[in-house]
ModelCIF file with pLDDT and N, C-alpha, C, O atoms, coordinates in Angstrom:
data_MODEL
#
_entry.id   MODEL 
#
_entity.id                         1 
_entity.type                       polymer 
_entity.pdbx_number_of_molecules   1 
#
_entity_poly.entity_id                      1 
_entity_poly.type                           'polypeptide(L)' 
_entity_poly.nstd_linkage                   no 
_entity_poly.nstd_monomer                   no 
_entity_poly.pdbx_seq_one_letter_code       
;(UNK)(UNK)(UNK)(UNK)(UNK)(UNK)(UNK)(UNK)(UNK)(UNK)(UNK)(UNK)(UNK)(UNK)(UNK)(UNK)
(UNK)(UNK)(UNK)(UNK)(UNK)(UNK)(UNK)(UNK)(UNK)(UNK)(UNK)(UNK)(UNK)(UNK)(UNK)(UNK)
(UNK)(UNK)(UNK)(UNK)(UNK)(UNK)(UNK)(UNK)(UNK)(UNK)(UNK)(UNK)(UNK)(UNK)(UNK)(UNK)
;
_entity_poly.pdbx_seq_one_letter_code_can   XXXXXXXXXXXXXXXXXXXXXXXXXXXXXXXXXXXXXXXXXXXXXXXX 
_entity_poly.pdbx_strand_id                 A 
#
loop_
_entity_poly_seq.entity_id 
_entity_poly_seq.num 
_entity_poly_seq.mon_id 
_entity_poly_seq.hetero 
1 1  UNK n 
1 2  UNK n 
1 3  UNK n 
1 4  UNK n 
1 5  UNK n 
1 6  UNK n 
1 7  UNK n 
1 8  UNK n 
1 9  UNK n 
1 10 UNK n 
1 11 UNK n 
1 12 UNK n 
1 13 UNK n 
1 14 UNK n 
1 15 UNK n 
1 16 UNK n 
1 17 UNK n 
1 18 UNK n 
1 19 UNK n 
1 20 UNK n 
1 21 UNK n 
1 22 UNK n 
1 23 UNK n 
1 24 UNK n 
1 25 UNK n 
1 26 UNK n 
1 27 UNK n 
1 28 UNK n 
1 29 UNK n 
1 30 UNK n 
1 31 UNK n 
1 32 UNK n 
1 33 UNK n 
1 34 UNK n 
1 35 UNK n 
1 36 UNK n 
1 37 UNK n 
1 38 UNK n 
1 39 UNK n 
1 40 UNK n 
1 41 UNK n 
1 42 UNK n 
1 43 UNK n 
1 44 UNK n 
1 45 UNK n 
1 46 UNK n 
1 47 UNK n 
1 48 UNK n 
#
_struct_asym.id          A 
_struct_asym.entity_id   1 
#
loop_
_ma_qa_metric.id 
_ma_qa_metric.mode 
_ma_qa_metric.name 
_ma_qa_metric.software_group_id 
_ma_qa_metric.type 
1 global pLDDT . pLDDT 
2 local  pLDDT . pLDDT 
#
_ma_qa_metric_global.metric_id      1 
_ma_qa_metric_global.metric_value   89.25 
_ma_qa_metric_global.model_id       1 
_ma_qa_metric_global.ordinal_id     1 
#
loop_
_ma_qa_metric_local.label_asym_id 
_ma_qa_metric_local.label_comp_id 
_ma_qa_metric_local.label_seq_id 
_ma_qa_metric_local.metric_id 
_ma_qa_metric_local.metric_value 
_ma_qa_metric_local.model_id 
_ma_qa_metric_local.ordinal_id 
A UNK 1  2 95.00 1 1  
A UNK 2  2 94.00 1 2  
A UNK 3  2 93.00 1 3  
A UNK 4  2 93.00 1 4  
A UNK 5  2 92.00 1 5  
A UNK 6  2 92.00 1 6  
A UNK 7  2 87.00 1 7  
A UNK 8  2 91.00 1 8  
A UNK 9  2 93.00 1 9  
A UNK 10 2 94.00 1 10 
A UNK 11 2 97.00 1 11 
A UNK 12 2 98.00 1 12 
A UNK 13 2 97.00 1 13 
A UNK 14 2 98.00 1 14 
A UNK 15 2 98.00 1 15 
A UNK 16 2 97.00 1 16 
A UNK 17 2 97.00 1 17 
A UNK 18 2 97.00 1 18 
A UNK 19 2 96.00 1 19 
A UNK 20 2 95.00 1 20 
A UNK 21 2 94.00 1 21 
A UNK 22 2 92.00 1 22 
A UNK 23 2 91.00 1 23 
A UNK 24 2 88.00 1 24 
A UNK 25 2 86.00 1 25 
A UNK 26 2 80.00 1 26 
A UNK 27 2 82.00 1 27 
A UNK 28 2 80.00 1 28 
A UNK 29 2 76.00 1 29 
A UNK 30 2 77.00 1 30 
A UNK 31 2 76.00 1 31 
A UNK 32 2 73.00 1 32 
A UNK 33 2 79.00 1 33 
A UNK 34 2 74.00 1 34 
A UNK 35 2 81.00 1 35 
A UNK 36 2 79.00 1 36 
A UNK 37 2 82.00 1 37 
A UNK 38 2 88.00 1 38 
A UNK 39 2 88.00 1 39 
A UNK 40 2 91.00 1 40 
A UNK 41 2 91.00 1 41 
A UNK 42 2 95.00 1 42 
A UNK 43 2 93.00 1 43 
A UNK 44 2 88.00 1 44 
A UNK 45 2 93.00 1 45 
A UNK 46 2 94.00 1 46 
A UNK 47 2 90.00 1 47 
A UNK 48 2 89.00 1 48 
#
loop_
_atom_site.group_PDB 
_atom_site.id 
_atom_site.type_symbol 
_atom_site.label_atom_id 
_atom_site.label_alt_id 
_atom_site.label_comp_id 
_atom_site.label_asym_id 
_atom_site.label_entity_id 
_atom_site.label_seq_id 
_atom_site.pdbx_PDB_ins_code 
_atom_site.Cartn_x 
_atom_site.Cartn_y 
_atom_site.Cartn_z 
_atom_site.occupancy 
_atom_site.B_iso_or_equiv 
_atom_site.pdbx_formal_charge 
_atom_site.auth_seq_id 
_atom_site.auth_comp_id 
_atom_site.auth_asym_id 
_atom_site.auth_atom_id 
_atom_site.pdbx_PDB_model_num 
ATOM 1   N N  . UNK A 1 1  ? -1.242  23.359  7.069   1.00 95.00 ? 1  UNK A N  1 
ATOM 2   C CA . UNK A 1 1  ? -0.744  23.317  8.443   1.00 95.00 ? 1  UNK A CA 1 
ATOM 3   C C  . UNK A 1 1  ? 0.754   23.622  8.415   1.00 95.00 ? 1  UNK A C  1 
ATOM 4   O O  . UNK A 1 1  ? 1.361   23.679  7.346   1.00 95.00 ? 1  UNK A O  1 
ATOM 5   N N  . UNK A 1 2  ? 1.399   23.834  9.702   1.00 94.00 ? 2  UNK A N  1 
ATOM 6   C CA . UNK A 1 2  ? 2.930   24.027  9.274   1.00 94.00 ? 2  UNK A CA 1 
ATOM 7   C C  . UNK A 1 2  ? 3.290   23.248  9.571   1.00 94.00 ? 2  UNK A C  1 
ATOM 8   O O  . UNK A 1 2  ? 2.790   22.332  10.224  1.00 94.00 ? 2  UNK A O  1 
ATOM 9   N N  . UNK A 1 3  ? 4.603   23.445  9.034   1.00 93.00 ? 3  UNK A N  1 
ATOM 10  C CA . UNK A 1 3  ? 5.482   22.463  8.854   1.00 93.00 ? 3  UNK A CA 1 
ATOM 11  C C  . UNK A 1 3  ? 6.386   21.917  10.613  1.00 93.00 ? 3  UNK A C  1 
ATOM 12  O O  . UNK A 1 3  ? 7.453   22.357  11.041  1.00 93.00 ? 3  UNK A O  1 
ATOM 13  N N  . UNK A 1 4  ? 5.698   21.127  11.105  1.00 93.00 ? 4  UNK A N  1 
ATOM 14  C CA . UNK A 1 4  ? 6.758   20.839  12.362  1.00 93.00 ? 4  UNK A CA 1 
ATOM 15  C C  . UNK A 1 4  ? 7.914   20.715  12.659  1.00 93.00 ? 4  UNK A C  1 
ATOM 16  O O  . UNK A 1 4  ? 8.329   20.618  13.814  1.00 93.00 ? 4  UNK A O  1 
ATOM 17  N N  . UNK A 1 5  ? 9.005   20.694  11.019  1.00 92.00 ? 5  UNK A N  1 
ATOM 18  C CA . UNK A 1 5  ? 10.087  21.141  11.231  1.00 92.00 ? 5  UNK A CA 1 
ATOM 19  C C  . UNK A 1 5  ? 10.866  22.259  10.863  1.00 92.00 ? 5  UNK A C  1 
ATOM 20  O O  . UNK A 1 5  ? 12.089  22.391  10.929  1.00 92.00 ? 5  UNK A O  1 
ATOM 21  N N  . UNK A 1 6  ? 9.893   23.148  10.418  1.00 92.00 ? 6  UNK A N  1 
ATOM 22  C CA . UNK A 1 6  ? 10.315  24.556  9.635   1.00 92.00 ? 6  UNK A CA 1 
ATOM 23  C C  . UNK A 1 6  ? 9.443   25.273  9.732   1.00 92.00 ? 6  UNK A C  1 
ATOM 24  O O  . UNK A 1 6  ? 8.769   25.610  8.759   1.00 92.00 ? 6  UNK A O  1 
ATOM 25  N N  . UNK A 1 7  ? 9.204   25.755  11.117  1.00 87.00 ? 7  UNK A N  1 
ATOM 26  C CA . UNK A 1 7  ? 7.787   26.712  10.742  1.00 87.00 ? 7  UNK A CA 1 
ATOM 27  C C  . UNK A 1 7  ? 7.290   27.691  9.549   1.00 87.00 ? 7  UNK A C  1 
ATOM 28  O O  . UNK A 1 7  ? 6.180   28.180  9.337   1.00 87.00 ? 7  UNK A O  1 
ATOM 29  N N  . UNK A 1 8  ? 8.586   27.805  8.809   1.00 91.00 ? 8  UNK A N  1 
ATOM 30  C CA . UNK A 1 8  ? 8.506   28.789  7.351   1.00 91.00 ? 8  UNK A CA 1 
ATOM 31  C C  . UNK A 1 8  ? 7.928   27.879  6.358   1.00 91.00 ? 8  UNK A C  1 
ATOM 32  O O  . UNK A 1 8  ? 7.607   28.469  5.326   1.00 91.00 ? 8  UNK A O  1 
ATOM 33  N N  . UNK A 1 9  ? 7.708   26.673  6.361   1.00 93.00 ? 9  UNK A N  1 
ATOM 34  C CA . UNK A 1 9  ? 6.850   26.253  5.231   1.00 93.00 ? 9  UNK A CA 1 
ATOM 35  C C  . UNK A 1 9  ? 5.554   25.621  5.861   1.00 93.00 ? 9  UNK A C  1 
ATOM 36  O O  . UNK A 1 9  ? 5.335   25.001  6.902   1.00 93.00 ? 9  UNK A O  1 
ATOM 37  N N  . UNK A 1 10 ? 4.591   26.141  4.525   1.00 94.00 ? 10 UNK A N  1 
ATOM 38  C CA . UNK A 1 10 ? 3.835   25.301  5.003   1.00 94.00 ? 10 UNK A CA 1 
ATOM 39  C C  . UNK A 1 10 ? 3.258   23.957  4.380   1.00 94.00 ? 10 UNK A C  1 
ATOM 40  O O  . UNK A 1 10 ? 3.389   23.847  3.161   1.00 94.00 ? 10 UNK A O  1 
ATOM 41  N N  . UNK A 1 11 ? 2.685   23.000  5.013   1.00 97.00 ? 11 UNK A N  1 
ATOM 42  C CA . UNK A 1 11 ? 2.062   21.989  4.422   1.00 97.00 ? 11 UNK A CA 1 
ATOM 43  C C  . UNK A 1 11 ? 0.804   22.021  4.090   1.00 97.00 ? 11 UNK A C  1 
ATOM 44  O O  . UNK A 1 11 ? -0.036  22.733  4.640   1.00 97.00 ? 11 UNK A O  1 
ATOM 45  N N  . UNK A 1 12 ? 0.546   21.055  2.936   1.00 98.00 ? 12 UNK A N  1 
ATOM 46  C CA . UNK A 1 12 ? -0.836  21.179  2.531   1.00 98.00 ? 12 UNK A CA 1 
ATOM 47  C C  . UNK A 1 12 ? -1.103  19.595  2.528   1.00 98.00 ? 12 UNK A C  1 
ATOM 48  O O  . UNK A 1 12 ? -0.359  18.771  1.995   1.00 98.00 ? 12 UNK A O  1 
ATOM 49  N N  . UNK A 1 13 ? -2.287  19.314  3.210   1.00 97.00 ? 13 UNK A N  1 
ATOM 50  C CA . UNK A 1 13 ? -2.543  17.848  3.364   1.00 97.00 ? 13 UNK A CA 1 
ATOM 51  C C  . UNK A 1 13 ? -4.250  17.307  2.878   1.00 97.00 ? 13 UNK A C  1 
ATOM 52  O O  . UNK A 1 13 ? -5.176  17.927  3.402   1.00 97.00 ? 13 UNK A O  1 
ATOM 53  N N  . UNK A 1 14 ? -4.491  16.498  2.177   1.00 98.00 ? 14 UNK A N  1 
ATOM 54  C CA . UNK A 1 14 ? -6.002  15.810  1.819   1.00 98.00 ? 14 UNK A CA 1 
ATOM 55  C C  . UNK A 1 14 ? -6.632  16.342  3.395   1.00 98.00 ? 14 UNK A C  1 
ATOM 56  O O  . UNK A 1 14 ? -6.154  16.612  4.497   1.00 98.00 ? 14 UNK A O  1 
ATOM 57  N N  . UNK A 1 15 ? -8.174  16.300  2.670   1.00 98.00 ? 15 UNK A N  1 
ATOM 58  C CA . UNK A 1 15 ? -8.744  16.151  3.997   1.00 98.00 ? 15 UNK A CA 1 
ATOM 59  C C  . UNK A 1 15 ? -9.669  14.897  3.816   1.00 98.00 ? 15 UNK A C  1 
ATOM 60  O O  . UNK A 1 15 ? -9.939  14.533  2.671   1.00 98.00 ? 15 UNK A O  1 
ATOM 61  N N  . UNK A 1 16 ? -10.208 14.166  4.995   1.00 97.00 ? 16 UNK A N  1 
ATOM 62  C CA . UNK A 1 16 ? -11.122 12.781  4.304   1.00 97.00 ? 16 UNK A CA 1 
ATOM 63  C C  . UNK A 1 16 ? -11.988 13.191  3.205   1.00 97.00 ? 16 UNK A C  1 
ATOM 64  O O  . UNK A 1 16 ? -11.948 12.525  2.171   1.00 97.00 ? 16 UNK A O  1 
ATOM 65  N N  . UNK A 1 17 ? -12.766 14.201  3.288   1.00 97.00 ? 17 UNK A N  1 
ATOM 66  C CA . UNK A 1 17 ? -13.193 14.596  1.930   1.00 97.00 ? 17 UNK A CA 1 
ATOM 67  C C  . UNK A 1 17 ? -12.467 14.349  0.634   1.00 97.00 ? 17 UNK A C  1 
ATOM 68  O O  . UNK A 1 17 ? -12.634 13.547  -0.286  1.00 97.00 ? 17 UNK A O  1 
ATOM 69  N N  . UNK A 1 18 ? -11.497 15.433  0.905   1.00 97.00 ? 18 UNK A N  1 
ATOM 70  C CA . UNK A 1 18 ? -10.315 14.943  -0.761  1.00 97.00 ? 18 UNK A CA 1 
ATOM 71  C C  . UNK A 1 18 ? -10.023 13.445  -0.786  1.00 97.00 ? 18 UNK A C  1 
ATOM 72  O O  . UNK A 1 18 ? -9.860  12.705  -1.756  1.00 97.00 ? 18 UNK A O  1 
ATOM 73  N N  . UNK A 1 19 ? -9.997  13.175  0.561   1.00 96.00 ? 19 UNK A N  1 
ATOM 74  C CA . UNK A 1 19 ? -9.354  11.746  0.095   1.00 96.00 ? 19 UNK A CA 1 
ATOM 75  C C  . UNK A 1 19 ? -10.745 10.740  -0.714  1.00 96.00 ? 19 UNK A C  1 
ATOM 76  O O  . UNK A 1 19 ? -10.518 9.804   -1.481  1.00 96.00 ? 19 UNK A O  1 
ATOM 77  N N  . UNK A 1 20 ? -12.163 11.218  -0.309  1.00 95.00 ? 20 UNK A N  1 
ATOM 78  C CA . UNK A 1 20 ? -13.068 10.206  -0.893  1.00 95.00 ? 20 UNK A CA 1 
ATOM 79  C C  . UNK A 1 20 ? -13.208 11.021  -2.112  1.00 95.00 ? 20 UNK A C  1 
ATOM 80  O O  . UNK A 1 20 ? -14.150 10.369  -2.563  1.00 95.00 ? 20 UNK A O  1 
ATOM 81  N N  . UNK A 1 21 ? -13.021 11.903  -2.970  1.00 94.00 ? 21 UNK A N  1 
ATOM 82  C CA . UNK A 1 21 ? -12.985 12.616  -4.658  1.00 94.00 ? 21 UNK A CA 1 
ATOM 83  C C  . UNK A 1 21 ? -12.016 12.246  -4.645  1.00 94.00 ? 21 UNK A C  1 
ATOM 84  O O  . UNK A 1 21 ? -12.058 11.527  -5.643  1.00 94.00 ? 21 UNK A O  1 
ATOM 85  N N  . UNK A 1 22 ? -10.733 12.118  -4.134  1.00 92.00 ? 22 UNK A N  1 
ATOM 86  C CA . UNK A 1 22 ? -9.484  11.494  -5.165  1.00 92.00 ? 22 UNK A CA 1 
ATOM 87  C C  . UNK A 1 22 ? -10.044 9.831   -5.660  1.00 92.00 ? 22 UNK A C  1 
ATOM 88  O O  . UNK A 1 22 ? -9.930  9.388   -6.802  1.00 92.00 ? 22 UNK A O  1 
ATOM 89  N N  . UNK A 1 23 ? -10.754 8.978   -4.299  1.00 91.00 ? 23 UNK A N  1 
ATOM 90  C CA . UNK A 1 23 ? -10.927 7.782   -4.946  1.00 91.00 ? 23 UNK A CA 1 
ATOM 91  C C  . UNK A 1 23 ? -12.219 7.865   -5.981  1.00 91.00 ? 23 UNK A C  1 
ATOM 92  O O  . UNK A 1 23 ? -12.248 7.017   -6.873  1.00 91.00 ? 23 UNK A O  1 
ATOM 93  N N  . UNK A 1 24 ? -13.176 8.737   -5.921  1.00 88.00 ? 24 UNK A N  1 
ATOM 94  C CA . UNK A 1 24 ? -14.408 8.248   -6.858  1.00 88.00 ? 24 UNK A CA 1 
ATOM 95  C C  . UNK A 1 24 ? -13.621 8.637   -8.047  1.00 88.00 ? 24 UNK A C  1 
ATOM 96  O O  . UNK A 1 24 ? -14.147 8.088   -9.015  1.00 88.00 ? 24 UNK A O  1 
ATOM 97  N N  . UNK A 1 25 ? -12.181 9.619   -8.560  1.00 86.00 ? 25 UNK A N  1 
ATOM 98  C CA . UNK A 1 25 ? -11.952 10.207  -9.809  1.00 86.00 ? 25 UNK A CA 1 
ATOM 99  C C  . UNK A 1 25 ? -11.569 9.243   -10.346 1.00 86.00 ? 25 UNK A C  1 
ATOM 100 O O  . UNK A 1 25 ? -11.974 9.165   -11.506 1.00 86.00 ? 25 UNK A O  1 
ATOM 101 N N  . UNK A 1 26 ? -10.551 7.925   -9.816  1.00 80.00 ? 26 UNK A N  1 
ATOM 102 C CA . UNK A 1 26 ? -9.913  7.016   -10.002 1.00 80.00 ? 26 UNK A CA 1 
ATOM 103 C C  . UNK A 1 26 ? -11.094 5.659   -10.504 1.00 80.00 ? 26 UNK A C  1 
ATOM 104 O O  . UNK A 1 26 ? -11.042 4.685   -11.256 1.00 80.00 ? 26 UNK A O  1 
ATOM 105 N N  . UNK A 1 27 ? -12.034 6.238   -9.661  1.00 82.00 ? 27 UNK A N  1 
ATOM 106 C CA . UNK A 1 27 ? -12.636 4.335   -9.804  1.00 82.00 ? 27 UNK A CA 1 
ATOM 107 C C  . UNK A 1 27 ? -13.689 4.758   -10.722 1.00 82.00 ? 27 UNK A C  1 
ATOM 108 O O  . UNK A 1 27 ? -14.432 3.810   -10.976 1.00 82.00 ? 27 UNK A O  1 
ATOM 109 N N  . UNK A 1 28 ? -14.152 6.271   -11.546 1.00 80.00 ? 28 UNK A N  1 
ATOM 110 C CA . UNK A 1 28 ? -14.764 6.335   -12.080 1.00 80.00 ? 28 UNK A CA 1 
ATOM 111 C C  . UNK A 1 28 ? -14.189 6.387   -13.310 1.00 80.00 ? 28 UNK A C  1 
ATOM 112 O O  . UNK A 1 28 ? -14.877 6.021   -14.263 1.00 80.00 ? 28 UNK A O  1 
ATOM 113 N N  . UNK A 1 29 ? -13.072 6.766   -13.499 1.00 76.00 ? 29 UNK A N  1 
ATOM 114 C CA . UNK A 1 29 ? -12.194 5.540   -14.621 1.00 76.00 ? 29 UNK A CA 1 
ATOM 115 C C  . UNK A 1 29 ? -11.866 4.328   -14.861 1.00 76.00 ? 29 UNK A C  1 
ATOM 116 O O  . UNK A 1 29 ? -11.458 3.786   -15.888 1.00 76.00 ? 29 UNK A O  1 
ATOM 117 N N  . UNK A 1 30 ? -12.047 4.001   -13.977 1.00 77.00 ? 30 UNK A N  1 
ATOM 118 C CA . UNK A 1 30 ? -11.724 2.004   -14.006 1.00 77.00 ? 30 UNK A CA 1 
ATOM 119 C C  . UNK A 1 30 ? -13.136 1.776   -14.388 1.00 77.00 ? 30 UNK A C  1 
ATOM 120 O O  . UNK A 1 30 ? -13.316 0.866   -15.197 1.00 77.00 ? 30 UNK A O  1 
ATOM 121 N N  . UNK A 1 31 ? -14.384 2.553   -13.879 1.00 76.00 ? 31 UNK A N  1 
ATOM 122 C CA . UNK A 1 31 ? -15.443 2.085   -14.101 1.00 76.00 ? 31 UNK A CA 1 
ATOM 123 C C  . UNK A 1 31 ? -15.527 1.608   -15.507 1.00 76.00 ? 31 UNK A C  1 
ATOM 124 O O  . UNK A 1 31 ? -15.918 0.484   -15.824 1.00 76.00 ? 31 UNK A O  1 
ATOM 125 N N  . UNK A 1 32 ? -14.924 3.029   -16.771 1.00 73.00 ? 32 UNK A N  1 
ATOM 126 C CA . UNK A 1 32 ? -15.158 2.325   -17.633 1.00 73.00 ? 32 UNK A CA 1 
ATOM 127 C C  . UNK A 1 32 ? -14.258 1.080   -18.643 1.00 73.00 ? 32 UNK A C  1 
ATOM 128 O O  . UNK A 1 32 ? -14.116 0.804   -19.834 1.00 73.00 ? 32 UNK A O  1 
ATOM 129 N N  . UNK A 1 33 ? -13.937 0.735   -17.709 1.00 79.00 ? 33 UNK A N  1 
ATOM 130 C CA . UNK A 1 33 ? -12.639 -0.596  -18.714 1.00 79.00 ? 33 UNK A CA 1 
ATOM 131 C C  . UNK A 1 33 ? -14.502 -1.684  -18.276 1.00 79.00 ? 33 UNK A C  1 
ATOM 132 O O  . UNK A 1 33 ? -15.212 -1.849  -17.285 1.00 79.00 ? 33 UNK A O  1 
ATOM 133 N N  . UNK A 1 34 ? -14.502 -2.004  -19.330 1.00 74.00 ? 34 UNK A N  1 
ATOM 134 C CA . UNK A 1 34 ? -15.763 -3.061  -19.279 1.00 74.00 ? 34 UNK A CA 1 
ATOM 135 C C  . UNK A 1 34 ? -15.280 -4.776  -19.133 1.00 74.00 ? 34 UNK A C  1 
ATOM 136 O O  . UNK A 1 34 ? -15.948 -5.795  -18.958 1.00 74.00 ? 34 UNK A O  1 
ATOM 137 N N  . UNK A 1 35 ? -14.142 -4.592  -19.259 1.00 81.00 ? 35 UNK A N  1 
ATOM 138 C CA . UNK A 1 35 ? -13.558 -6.277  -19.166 1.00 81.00 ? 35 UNK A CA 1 
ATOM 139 C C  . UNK A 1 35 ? -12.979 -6.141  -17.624 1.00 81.00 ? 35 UNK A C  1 
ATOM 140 O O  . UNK A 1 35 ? -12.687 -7.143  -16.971 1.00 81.00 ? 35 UNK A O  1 
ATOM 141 N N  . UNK A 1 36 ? -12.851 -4.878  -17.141 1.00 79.00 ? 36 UNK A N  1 
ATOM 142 C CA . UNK A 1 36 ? -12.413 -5.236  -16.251 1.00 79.00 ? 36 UNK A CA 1 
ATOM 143 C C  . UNK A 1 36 ? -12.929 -6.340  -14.978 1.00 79.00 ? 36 UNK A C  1 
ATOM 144 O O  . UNK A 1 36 ? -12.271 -7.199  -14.391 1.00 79.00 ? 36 UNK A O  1 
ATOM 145 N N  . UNK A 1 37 ? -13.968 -6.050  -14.863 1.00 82.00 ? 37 UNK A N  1 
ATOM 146 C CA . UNK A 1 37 ? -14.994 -7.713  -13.965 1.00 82.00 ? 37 UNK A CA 1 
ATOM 147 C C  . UNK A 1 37 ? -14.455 -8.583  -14.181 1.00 82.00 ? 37 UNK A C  1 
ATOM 148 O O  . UNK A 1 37 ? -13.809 -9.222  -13.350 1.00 82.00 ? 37 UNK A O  1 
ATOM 149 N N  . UNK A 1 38 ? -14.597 -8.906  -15.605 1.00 88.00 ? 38 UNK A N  1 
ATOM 150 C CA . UNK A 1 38 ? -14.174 -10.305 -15.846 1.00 88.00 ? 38 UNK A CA 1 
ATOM 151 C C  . UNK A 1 38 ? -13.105 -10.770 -15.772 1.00 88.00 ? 38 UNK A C  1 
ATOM 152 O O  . UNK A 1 38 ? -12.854 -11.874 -16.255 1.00 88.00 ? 38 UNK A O  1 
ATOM 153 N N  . UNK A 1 39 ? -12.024 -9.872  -15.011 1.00 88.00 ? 39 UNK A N  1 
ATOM 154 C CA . UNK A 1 39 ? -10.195 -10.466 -14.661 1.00 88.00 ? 39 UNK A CA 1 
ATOM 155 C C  . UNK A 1 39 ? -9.885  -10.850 -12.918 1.00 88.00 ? 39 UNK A C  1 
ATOM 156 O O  . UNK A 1 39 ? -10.079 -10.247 -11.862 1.00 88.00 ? 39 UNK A O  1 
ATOM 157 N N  . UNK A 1 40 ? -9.459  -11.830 -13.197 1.00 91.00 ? 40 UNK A N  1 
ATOM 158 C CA . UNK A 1 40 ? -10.049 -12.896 -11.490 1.00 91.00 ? 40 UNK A CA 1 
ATOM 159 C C  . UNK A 1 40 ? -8.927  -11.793 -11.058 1.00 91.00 ? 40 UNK A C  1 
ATOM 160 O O  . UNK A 1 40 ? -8.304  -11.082 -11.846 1.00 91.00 ? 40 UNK A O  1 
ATOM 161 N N  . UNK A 1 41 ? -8.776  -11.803 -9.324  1.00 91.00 ? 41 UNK A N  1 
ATOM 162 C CA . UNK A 1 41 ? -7.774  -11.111 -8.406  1.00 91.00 ? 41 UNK A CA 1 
ATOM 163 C C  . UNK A 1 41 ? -6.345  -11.322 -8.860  1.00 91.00 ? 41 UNK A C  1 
ATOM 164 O O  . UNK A 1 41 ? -5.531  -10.399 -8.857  1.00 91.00 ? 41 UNK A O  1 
ATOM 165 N N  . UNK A 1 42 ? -6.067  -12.498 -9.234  1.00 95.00 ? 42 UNK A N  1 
ATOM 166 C CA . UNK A 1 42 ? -4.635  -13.008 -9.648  1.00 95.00 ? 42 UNK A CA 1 
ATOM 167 C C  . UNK A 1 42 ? -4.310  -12.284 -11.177 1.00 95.00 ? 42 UNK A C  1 
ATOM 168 O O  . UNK A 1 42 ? -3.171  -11.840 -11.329 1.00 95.00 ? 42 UNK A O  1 
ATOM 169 N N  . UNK A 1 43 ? -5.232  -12.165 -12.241 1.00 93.00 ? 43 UNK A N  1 
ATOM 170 C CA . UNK A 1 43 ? -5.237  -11.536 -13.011 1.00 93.00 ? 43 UNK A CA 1 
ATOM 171 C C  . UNK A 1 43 ? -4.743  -10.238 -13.190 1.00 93.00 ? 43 UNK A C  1 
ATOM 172 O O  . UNK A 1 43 ? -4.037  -9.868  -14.127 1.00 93.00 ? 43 UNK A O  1 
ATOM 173 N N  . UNK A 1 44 ? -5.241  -9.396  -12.024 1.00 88.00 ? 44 UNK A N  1 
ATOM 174 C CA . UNK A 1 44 ? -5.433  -7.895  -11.803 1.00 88.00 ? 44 UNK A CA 1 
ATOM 175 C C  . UNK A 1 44 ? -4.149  -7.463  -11.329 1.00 88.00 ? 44 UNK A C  1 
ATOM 176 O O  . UNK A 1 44 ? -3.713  -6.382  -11.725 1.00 88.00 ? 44 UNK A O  1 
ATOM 177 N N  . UNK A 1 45 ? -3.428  -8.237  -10.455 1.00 93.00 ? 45 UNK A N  1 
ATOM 178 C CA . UNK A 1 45 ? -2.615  -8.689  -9.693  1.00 93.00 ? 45 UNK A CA 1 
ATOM 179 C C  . UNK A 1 45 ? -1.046  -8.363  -10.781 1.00 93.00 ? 45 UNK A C  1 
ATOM 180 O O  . UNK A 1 45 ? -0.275  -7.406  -10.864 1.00 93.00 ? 45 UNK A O  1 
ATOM 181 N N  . UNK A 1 46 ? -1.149  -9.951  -11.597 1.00 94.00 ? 46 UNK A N  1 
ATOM 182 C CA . UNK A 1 46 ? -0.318  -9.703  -12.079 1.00 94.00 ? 46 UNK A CA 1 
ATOM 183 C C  . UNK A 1 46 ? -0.078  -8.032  -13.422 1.00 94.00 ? 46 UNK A C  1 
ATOM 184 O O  . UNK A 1 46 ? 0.822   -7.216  -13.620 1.00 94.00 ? 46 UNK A O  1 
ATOM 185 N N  . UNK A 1 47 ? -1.700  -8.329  -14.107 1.00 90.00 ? 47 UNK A N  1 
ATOM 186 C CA . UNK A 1 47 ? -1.837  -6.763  -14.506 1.00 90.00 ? 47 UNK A CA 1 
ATOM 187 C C  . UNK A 1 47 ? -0.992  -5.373  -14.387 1.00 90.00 ? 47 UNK A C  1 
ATOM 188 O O  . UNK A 1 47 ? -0.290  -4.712  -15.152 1.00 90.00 ? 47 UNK A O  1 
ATOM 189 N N  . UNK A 1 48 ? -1.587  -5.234  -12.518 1.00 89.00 ? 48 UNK A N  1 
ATOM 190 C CA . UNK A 1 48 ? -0.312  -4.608  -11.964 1.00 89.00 ? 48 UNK A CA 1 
ATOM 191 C C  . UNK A 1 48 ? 1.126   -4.466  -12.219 1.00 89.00 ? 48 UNK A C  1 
ATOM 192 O O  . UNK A 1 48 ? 1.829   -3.819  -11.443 1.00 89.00 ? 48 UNK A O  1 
#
């Protein structure tokens, strides 16, 4: 789309599609940490 403050560039933006393959790429890596279940919210949290 363009740019609303420069019509000379343009933007490129997710569409809900991309946005649901950006999350399955992500959580189908977390899928495999196998301990991950077993770390309570506060855990994950501090993890972070």
């Amino acid at each position: 789309r363009p740019d609303p403050n420069d019509r000379r560039v343009t933007l490129v933006e997710r569409t809900r599609e991309g946005d649901r393959i950006r999350q399955r790429l992500a959580m189908r890596a977390f899928d495999r940490l196998a301990g991950r279940q077993d770390l309570s919210a506060t855990e994950l949290a501090t993890l972070v």
